[in-house]
Protein backbone atom coordinates (compact mmCIF):
# COMPACT_ATOMS: atom_id res chain seq x y z
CA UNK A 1 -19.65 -20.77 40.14
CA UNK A 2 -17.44 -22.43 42.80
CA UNK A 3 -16.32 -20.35 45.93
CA UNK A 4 -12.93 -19.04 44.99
CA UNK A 5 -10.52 -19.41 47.69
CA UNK A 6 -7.40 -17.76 46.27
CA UNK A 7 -5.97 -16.31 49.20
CA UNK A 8 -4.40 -12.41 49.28
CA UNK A 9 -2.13 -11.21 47.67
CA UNK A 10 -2.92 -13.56 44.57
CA UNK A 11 -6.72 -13.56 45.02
CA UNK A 12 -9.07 -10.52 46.63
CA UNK A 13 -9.27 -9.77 49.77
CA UNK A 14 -12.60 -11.29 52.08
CA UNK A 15 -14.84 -8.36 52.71
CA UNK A 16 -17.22 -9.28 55.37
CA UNK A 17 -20.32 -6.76 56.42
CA UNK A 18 -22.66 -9.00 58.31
CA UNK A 19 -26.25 -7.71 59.73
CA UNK A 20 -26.05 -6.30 63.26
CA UNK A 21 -25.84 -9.05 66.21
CA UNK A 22 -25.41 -8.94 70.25
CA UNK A 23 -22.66 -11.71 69.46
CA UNK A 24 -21.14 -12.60 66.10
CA UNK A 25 -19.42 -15.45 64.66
CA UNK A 26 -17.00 -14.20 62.13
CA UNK A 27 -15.00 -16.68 59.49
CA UNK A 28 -11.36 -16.18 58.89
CA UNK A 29 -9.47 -17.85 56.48
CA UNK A 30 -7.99 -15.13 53.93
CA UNK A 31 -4.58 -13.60 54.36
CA UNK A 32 -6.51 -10.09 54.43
CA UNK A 33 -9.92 -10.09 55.71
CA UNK A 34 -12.07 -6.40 56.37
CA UNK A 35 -14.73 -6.61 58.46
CA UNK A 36 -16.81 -3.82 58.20
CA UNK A 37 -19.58 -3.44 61.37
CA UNK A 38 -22.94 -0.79 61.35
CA UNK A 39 -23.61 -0.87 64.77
CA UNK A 40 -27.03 -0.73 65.95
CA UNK A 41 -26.14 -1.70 69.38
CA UNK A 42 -22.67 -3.15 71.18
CA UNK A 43 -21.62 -6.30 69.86
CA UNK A 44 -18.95 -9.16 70.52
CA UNK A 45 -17.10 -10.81 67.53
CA UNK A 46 -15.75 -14.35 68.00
CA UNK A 47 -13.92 -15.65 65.21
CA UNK A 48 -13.46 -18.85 63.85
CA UNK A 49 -10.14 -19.04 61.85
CA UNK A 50 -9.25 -21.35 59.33
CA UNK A 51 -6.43 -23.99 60.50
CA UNK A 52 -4.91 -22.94 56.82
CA UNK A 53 -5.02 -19.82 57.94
CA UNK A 54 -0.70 -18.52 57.97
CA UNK A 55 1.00 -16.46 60.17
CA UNK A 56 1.16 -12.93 59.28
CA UNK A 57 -2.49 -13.11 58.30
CA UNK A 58 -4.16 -9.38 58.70
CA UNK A 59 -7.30 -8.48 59.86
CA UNK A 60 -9.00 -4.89 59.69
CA UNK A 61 -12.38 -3.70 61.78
CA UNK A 62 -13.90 -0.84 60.22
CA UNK A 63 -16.94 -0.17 62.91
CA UNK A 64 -19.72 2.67 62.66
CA UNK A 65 -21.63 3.64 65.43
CA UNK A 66 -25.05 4.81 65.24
CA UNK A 67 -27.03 7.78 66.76
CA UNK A 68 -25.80 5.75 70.11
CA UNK A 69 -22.46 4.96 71.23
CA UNK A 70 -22.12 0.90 70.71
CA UNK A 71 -18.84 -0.98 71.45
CA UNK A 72 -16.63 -3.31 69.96
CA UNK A 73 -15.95 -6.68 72.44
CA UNK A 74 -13.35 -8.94 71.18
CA UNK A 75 -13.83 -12.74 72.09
CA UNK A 76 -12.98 -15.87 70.60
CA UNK A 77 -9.25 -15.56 68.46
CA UNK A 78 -8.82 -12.16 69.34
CA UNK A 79 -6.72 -10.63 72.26
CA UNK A 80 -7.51 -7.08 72.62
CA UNK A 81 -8.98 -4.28 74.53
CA UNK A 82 -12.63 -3.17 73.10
CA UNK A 83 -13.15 -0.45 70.75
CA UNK A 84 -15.36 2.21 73.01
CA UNK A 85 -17.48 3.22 70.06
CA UNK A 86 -18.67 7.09 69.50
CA UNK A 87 -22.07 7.95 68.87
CA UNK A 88 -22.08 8.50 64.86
CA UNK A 89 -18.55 8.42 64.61
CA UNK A 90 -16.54 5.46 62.98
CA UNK A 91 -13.45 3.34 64.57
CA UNK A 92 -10.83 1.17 62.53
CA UNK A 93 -8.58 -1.05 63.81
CA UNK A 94 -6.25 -3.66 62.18
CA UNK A 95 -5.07 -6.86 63.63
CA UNK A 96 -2.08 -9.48 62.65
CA UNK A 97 -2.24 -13.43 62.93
CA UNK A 98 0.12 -14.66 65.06
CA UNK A 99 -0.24 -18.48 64.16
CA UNK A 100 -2.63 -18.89 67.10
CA UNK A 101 -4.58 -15.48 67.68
CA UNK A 102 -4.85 -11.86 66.06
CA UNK A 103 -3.67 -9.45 67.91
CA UNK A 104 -3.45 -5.17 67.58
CA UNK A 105 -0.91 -3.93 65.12
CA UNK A 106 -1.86 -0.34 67.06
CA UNK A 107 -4.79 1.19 68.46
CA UNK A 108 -8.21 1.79 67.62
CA UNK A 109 -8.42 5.38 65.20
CA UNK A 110 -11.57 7.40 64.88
CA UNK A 111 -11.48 8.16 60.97
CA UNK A 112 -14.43 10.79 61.12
């Protein structure tokens, strides 16, 4: 079956939960991508976002901490202040596309 790329609010939003890295590389192309992070250890995400990718564009990080406090480094596409992350606990934050970058629709909240 062919990849379906029917964007959000028509098609599903992309739910991404890659395997823990150091540094990530994370795709970006739907109009409502989740990103969901199990953090073994700190890591930095870099996205690479779509050129088709419109304005308005959301992005939410859902990231869980293990025994350990691990952080939450934004690079590439993202301008933001890191998510300290608390040992066991888990941190959300959501993100809008401005056309160039996402940036923070508010601040990081510990949901647990």
């Amino acid at each position: 079956m062919p990849f379906d790329r029917t964007k959000w609010p028509h098609g599903k939003a992309t739910r991404l939960n890659p395997a823990h890295a150091a540094a990530q590389s994370v795709d970006v192309w739907n109009n409502k991508t989740i990103l969901d992070l199990s953090l073994a250890g700190s890591t930095t995400i870099n996205l690479v976002v779509d050129p088709e990718t419109e304005p308005g564009a959301e992005l939410l990080v859902k990231a869980t901490a293990a025994a350990n406090s691990h952080d939450v480094v934004f690079g590439a596409q993202i301008d933001a202040p890191n998510i300290t992350g608390v040992a066991g606990k888990t941190k959300t934050q959501s993100f809008i596309y401005t056309g160039s970058i996402f940036v923070p629709s508010g601040a990081a909240v510990q949901i647990d």
